[in-house]
N, C-alpha and C. Protein backbone atom coordinates (compact mmCIF):
# COMPACT_ATOMS: atom_id res chain seq x y z
N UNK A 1 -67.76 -210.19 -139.74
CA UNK A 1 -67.16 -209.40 -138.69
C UNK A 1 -66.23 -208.39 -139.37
N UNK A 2 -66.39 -207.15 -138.83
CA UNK A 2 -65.07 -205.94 -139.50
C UNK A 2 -64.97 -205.34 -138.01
N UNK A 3 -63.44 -204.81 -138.24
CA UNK A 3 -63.08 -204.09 -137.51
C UNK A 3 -62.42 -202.55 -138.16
N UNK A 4 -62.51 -201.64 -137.36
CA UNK A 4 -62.55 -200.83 -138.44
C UNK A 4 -62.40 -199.34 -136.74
N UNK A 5 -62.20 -198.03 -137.53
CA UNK A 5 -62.38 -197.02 -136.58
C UNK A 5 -63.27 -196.33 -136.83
N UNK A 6 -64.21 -195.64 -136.04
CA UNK A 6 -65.35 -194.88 -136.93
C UNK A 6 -64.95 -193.68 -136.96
N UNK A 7 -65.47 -193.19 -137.83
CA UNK A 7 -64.89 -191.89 -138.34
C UNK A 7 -66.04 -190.74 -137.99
N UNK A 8 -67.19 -191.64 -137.95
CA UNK A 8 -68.57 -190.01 -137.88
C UNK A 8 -69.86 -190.64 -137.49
N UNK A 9 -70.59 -190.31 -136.54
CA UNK A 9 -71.58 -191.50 -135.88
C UNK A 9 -73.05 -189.90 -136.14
N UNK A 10 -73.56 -190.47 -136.85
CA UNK A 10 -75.08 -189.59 -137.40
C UNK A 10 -76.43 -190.22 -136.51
N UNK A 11 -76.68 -189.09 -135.48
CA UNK A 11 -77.32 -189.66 -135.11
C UNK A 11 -78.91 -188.88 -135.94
N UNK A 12 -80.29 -189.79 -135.91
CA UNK A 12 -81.13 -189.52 -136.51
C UNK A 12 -82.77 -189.90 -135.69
N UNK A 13 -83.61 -189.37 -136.21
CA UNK A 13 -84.86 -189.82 -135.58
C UNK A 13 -84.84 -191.20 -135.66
N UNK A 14 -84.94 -191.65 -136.60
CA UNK A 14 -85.32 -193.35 -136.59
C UNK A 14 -83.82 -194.40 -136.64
N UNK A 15 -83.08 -193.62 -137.05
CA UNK A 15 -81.67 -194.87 -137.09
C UNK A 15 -80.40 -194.04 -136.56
N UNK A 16 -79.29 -194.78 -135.94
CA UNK A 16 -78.47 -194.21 -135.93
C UNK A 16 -77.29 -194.67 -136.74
N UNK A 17 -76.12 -193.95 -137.34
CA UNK A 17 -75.08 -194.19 -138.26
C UNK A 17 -73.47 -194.15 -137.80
N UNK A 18 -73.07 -195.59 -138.04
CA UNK A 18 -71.87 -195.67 -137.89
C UNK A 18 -70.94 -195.59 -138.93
N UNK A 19 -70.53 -194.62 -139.04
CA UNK A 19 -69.44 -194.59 -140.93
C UNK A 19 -67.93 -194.91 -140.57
N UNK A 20 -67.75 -195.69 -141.13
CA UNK A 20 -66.12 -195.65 -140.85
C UNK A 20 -65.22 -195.20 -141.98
N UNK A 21 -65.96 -194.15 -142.57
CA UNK A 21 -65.04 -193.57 -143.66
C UNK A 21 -65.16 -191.65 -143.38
N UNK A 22 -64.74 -191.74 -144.18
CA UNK A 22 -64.98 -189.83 -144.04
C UNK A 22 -66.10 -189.68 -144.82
N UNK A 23 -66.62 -188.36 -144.35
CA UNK A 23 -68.14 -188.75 -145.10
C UNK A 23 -67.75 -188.07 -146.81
N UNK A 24 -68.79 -188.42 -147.59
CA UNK A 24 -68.51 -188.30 -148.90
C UNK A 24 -67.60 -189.80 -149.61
N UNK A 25 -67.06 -190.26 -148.81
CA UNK A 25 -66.46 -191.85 -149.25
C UNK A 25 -66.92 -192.48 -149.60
N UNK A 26 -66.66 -193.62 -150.44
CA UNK A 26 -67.51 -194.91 -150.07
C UNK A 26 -66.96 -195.59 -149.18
N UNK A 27 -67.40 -196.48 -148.30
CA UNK A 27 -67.55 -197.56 -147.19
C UNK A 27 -68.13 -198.28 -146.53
N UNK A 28 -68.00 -198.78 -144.97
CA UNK A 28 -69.01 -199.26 -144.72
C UNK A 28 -69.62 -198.20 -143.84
N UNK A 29 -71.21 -198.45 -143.68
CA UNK A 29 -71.84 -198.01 -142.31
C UNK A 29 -72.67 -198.77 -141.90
N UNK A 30 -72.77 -198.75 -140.59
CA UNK A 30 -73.60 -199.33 -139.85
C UNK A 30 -74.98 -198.99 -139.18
N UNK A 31 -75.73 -199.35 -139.45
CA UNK A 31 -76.80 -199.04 -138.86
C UNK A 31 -77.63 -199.47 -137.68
N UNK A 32 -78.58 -198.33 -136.72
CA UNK A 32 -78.71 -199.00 -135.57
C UNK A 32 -80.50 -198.39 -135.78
N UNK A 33 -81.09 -199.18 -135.31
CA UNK A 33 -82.34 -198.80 -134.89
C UNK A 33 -82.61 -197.97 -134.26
N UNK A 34 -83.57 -197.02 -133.79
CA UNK A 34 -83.88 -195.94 -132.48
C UNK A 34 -83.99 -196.84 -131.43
N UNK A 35 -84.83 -198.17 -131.69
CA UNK A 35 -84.59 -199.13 -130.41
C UNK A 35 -84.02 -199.90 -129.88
N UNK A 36 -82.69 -200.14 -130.89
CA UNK A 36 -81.37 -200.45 -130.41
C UNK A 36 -81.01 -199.82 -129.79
N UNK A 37 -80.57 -198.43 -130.31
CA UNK A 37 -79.57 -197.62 -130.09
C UNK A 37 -79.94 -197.24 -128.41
N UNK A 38 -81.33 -196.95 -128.18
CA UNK A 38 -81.11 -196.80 -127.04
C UNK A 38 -80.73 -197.85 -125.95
N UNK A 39 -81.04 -199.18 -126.41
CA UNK A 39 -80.00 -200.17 -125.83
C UNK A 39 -78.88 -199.96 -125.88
N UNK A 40 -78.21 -199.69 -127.01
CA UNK A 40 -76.96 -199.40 -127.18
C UNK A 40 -76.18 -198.25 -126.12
N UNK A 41 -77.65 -197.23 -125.57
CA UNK A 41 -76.62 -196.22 -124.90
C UNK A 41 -76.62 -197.00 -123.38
N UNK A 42 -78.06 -197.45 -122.51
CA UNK A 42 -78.11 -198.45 -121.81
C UNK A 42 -76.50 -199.13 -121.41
N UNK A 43 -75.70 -199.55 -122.93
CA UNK A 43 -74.75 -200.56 -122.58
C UNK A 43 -73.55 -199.24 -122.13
N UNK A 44 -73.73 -197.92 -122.28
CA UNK A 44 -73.08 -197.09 -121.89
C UNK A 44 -71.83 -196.28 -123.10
N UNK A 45 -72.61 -197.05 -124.28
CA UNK A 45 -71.92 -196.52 -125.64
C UNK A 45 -72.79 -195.28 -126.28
N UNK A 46 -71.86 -194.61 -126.49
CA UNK A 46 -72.71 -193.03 -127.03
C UNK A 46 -71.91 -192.83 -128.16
N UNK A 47 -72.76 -192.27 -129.01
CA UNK A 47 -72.59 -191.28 -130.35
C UNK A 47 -71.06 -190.67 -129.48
N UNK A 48 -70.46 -190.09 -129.24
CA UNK A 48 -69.43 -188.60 -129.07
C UNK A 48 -68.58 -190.11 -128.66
N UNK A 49 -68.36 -191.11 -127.98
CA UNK A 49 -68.00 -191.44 -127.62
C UNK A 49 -67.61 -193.25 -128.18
N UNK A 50 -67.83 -192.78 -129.41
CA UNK A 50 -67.69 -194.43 -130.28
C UNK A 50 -66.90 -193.36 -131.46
N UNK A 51 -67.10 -192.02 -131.71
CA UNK A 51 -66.21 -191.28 -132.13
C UNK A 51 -65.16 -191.51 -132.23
N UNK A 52 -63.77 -192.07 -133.39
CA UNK A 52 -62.72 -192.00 -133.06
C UNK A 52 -61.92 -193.61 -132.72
N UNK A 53 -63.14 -194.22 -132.12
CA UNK A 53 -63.13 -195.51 -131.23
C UNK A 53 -62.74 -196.63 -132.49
N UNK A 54 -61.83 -197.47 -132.33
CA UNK A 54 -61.53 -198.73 -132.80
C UNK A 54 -62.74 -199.94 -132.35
N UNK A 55 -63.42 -200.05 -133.36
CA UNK A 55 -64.80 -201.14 -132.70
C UNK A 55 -64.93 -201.89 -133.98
N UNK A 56 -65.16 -203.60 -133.14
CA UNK A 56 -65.74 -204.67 -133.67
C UNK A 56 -67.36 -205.08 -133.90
N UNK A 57 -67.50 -205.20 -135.35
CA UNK A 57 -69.02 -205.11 -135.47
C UNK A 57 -69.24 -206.41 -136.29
N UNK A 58 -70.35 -207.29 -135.95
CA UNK A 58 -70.91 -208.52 -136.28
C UNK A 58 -71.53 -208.72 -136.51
N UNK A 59 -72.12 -209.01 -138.00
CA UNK A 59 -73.22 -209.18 -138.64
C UNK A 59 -73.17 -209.60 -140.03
N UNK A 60 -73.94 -208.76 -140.77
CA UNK A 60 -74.46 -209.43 -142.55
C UNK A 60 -74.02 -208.16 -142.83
N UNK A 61 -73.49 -208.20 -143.90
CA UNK A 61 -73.19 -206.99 -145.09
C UNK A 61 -73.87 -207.11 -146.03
N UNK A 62 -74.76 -206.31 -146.24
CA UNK A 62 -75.39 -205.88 -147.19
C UNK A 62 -74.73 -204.60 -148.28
N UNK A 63 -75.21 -204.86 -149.27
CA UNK A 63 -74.69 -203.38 -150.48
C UNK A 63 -75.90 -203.09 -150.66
N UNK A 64 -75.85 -202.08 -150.42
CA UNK A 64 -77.01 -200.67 -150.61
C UNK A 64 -76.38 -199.78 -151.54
N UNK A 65 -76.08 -198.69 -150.95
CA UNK A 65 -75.45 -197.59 -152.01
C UNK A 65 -73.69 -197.95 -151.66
N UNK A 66 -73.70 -198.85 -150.47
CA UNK A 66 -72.69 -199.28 -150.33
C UNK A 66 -72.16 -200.24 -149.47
N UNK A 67 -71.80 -200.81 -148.96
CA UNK A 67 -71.75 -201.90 -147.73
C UNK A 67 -72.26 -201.67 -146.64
N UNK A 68 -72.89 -202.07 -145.84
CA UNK A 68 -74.10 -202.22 -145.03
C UNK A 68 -74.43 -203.21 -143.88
N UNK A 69 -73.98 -202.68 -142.93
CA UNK A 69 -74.20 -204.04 -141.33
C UNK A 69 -75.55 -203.15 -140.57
N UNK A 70 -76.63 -203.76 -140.42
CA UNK A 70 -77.79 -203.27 -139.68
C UNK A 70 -77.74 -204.16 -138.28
N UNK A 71 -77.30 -203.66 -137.10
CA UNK A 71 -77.16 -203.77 -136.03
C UNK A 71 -77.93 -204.63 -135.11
N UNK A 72 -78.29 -205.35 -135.03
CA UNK A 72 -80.05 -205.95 -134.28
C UNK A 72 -79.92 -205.85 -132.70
N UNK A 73 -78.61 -206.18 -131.76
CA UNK A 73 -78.75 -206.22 -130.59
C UNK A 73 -77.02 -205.47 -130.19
N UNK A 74 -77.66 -204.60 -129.49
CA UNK A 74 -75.91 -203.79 -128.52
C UNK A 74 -74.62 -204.53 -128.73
N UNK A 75 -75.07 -205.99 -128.19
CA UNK A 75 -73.94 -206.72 -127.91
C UNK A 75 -72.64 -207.01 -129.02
N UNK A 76 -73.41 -206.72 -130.56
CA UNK A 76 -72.62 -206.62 -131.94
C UNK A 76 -71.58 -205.43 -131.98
N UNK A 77 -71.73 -204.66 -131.66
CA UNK A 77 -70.61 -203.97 -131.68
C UNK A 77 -69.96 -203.42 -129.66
N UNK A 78 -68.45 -204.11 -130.49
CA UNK A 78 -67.43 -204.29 -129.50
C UNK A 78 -66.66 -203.04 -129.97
N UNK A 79 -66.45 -201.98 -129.07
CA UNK A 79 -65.17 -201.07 -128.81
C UNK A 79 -63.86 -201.94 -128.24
N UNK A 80 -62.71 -201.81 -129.29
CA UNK A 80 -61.68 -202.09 -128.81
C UNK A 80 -60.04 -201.69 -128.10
N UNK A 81 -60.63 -200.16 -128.58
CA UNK A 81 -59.89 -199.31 -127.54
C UNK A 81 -60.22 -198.16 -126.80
N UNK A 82 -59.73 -197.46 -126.04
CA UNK A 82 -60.52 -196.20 -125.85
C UNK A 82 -60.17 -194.93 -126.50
N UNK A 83 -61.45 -194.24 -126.79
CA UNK A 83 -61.60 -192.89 -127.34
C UNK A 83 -60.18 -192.00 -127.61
N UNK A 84 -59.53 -192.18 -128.52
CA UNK A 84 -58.89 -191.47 -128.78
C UNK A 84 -57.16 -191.89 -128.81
N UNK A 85 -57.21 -193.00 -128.29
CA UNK A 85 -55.82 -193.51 -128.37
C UNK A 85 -55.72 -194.18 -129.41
N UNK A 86 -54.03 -194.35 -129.50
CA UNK A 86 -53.59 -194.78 -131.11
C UNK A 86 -53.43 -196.30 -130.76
N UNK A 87 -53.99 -197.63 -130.27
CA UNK A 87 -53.76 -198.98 -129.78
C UNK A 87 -54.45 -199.20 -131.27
N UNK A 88 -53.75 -200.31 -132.14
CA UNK A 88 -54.45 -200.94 -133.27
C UNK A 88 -55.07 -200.55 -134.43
N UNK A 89 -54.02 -199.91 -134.38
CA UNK A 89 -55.01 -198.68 -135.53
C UNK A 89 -54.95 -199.54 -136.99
N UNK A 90 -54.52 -200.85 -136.79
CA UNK A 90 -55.12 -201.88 -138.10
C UNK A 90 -55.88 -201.48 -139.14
N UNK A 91 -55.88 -201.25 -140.19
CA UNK A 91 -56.80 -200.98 -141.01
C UNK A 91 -57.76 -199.98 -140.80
N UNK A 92 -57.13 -198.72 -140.05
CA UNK A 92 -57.81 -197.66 -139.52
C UNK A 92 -57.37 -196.36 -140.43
N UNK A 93 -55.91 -196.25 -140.62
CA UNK A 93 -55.46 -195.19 -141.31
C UNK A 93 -55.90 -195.08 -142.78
N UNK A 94 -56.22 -195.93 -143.11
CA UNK A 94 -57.21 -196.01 -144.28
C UNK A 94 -58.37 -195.08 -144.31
N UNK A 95 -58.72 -195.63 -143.49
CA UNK A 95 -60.23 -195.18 -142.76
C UNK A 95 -61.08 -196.39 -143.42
N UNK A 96 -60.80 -197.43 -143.84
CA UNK A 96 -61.99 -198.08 -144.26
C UNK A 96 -61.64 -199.71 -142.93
N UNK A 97 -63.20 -200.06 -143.02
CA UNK A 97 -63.15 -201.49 -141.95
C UNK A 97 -62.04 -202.35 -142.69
N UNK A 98 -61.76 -203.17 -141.82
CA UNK A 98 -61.10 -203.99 -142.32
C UNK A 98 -62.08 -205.61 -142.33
N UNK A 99 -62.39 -206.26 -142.82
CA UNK A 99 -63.12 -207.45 -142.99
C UNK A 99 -62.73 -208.87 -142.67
N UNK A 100 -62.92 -209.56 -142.25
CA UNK A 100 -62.76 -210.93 -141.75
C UNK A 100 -63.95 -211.65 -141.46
N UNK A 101 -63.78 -212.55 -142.64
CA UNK A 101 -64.88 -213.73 -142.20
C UNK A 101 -64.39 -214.82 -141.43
N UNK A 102 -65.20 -214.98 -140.57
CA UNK A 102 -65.52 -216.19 -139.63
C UNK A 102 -66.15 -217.28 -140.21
N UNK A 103 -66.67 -217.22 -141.36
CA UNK A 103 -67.99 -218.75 -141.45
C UNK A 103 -69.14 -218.68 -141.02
N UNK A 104 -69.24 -217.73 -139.85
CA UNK A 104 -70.39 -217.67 -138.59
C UNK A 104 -71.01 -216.27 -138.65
N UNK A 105 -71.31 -215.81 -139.89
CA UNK A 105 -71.14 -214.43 -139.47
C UNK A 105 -73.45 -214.60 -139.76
N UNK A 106 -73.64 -213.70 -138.48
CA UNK A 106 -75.32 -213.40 -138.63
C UNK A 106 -75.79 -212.09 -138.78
């Protein structure tokens, strides 16, 4: 599990990208399927609008070119504040996630 603010959401033909760093950084990103993601908008979460956003994401980290959560179902990533307000900015001014294991993490 990380929590973290995203910094730049890429959207693409086949995947979409959650970076929570500035781009050119290293960090984490997240990745979403085209057939997630449109679940993902379904749940009423959009690219412009996870922008900025303090959100909880649950899964496996992988290292690729750099740390790596691939998304499988909407319900993994939790927004925890809204768009643009300063609530929790925990391990945000960084700009990098902040990490916490659970034991439980899938």
């Amino acid at each position: 599990m990380v929590e973290g603010r995203v910094r730049h959401v890429g959207e693409r033909a086949a995947r979409t990208y959650l970076d929570f760093v500035r781009r050119g950084e290293d960090g984490l990103t997240v990745t979403v399927s085209k057939r997630t993601w449109r679940r993902v908008l379904e749940h009423g979460l959009t690219g412009a609008g996870l922008t900025g956003r303090r959100v909880r994401v649950r899964g496996v980290v992988e290292i690729r070119r750099g740390p790596v959560i691939e998304v499988a179902v909407p319900e993994l990533v939790e927004p925890l504040d809204e768009a643009g307000t300063e609530d929790g900015r925990r391990g945000a001014e960084s700009g990098h996630a902040e990490g916490r294991g659970t034991g439980r993490e899938r």
